[in-house]
Protein backbone atom coordinates (compact mmCIF):
# COMPACT_ATOMS: atom_id res chain seq x y z
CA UNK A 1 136.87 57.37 97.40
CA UNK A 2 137.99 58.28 100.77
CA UNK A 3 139.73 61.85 101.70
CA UNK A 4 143.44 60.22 101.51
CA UNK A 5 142.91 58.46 98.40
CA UNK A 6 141.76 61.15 96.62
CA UNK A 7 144.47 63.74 97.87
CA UNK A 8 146.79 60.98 96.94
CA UNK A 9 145.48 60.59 93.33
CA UNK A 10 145.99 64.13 92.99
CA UNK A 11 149.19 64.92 94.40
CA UNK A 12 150.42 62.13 92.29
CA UNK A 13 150.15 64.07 89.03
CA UNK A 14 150.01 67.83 90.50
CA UNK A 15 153.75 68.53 88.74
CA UNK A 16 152.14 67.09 85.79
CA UNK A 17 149.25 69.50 85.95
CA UNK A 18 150.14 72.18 87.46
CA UNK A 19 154.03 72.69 86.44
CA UNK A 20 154.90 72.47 90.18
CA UNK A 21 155.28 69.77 93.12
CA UNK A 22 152.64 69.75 95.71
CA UNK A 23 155.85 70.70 98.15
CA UNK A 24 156.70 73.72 95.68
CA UNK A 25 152.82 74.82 95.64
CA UNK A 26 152.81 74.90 99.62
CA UNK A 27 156.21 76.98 99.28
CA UNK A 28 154.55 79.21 96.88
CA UNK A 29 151.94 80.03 99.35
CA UNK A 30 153.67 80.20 102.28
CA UNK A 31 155.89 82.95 100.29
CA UNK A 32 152.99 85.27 99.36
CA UNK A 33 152.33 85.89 102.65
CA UNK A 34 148.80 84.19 102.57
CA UNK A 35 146.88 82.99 105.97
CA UNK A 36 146.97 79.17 105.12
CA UNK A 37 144.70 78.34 107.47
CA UNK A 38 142.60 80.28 105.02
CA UNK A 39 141.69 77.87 102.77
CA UNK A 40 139.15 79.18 100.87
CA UNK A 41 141.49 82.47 100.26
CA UNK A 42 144.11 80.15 99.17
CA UNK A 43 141.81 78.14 96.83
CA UNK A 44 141.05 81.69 95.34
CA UNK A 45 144.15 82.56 95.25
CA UNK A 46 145.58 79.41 93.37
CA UNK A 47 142.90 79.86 91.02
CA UNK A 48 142.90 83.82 90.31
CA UNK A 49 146.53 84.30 89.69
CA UNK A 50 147.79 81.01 88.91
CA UNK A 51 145.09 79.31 87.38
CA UNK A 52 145.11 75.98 88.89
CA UNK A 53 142.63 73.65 88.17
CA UNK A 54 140.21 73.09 91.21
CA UNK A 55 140.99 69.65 92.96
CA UNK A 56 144.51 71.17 92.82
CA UNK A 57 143.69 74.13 94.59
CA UNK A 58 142.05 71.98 97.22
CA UNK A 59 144.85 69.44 97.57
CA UNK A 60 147.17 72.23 97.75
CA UNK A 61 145.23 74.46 99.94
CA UNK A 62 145.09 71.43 102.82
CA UNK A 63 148.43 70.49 102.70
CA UNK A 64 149.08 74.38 103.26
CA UNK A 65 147.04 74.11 105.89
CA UNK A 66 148.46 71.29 107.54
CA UNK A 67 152.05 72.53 107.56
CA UNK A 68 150.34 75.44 109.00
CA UNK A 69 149.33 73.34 111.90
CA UNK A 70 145.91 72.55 111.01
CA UNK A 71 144.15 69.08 111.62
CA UNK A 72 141.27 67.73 109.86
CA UNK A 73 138.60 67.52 112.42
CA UNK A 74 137.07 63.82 113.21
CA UNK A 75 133.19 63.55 112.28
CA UNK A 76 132.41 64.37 116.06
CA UNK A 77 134.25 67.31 115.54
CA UNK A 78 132.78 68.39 111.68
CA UNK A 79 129.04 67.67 113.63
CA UNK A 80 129.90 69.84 116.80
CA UNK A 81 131.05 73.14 113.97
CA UNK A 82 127.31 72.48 112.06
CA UNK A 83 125.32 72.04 115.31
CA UNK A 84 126.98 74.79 117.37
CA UNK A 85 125.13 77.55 118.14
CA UNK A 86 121.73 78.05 117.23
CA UNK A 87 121.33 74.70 115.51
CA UNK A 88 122.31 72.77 118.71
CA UNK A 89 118.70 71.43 119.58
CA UNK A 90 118.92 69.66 116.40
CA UNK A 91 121.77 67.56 117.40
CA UNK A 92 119.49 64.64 119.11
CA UNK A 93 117.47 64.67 115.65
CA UNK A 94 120.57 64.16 113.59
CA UNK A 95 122.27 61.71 116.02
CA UNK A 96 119.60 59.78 116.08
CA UNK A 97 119.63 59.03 112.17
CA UNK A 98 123.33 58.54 111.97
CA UNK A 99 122.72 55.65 115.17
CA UNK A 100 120.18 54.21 112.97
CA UNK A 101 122.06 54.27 109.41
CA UNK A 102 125.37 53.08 110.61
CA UNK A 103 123.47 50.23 112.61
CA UNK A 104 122.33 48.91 109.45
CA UNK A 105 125.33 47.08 108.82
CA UNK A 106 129.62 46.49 110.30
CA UNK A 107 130.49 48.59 106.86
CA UNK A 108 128.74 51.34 107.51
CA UNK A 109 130.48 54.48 109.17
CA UNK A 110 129.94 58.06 109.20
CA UNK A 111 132.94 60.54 107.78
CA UNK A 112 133.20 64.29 108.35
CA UNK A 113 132.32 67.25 105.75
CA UNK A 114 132.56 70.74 106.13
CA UNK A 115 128.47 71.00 105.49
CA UNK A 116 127.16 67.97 106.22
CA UNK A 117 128.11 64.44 107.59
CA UNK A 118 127.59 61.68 105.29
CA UNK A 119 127.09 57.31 106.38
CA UNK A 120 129.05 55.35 103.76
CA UNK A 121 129.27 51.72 103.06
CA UNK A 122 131.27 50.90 99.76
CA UNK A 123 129.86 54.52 98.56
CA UNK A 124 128.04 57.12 100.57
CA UNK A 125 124.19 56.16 100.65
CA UNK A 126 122.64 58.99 103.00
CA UNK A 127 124.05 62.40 104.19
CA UNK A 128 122.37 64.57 107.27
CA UNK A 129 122.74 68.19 107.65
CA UNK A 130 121.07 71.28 109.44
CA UNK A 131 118.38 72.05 106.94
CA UNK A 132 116.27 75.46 106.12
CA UNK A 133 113.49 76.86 108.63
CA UNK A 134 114.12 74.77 112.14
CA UNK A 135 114.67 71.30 110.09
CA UNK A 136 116.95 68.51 109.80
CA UNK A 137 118.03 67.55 106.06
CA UNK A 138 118.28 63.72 105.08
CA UNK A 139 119.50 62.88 101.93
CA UNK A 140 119.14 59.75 100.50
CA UNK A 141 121.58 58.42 97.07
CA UNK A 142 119.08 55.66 95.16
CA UNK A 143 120.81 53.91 92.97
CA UNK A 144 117.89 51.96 91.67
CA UNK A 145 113.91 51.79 92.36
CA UNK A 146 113.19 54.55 94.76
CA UNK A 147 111.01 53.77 97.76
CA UNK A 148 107.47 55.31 97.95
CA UNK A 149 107.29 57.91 100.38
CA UNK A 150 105.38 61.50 99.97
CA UNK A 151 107.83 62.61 101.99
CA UNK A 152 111.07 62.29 99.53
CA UNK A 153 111.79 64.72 96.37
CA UNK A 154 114.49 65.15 94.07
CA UNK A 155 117.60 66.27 95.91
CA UNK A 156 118.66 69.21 94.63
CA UNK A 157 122.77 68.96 94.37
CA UNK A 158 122.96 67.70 97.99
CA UNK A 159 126.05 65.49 98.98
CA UNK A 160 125.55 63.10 96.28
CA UNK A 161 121.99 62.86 97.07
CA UNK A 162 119.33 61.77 94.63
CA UNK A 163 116.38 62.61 97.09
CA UNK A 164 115.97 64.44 100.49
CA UNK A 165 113.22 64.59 103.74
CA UNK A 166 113.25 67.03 106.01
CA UNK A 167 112.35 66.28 109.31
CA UNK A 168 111.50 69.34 111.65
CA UNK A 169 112.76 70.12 114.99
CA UNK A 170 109.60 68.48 117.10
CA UNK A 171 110.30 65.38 114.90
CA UNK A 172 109.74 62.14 117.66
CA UNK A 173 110.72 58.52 118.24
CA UNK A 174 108.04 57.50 115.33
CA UNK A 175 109.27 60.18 112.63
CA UNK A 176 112.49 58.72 113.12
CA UNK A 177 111.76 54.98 112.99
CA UNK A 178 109.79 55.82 109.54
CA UNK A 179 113.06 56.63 107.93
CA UNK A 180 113.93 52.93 108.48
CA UNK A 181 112.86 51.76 105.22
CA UNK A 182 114.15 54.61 103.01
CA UNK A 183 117.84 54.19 104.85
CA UNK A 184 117.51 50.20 104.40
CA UNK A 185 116.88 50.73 100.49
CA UNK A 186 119.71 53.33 99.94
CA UNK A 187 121.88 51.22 102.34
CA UNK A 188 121.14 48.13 100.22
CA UNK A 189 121.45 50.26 96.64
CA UNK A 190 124.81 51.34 97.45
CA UNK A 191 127.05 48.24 99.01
C-alpha cells in the first residue's frame, strides 16, 4: 500500500477512532504550542496524553507537519539524509543495487523511508540501507523457496525483510553482480 493510500485509509475513519477529525487533531496540536515539524514529539504527544492509537498519531503527526510547511522528501532526497555524512562513500554501493533491482522489470521503482529505501513492484521485494561496521544492508522479502546463498540469514525485523546480506564498503563490480540472482527471485516472489 502506497504512502497516500494508507494516510487515506486512515483519515477516513480517524473521527471514528479517535473522537476527532483529522482537521480538529492538526488544530489540537497546533494549539498546544507543539513544534510540528517535530513529529516524533507529536506522535508522543498524541499518544501520552490523548491516547491515540499509533497509525493515528502518524497520520496526524504528517498532516501537522505539512500545514507546518513540511514536504515529504522524494527517494533522492530520503537517500541523500541516510548517506550524508560519514556514510557517504557508501552511496555508489547502494546505488548500484537500486540500478540493478529496479532494472529488473517497468514495475519496479524505488520509494523513500526515513531508514532505508525500499524497490517495490506490486509489494516491496528488497530494501537497502547503511548497515553496522562500514557495510551496506540488503534485505531481501521471499515469499516462497529461498535461494541458496551462505551469504543470506534471517532478517531480523528489517523493512519487511525475510533475509538480509551485507555487503562491505570495498564490495566491487563482482559482489554486486552476485546479488543478481537473489534480487531476480524476490523480484519474481513478490509481483
Amino acid at each position: 500500500m502506497e504512502p497516500a493510500d494508507m494516510m487515506a485509509a486512515v483519515t477516513g475513519s480517524m473521527q471514528e477512532r479517535t473522537g476527532r477529525t483529522l482537521d480538529e487533531w492538526v488544530a489540537l496540536v497546533d494549539g498546544a504550542g507543539l513544534d510540528a515539524l517535530d513529529q516524533k514529539a507529536v506522535r508522543a504527544w498524541l499518544r501520552d496524553v490523548h491516547g491515540v492509537p499509533q497509525n493515528s498519531q502518524w497520520a496526524i503527526a504528517v498532516a501537522a507537519a505539512t500545514a507546518a510547511g513540511w514536504r515529504r522528501p522524494d527517494p533522492d532526497g530520503y537517500t541523500d539524509a541516510l548517506y550524508g555524512g560519514a556514510r557517504a562513500h557508501l552511496r555508489p554501493i547502494h546505488d548500484a543495487i537500486i540500478t540493478l533491482a529496479e532494472g529488473l522489470g517497468e514495475d519496479a521503482h524505488r520509494e523513500g523511508r526515513g531508514s532505508y529505501i525500499p524497490v517495490v513492484r506490486r509489494t516491496q521485494f528488497v530494501a537497502v540501507a547503511p548497515g553496522p561496521r562500514d557495510t551496506v544492508r540488503v534485505g531481501f522479502r521471499f515469499r516462497g523457496e529461498v535461494p541458496d546463498d551462505e551469504r543470506l540469514s534471517p532478517a531480523k525485523g528489517f523493512a519487511q525483510s525475510t533475509h538480509w546480506l551485507h555487503l562491505s564498503a570495498d564490495a566491487d563490480e563482482d559482489d554486486l553482480r552476485s546479488l543478481e540472482p537473489l534480487l531476480e527471485a524476490a523480484y519474481a516472489q513478490n509481483g
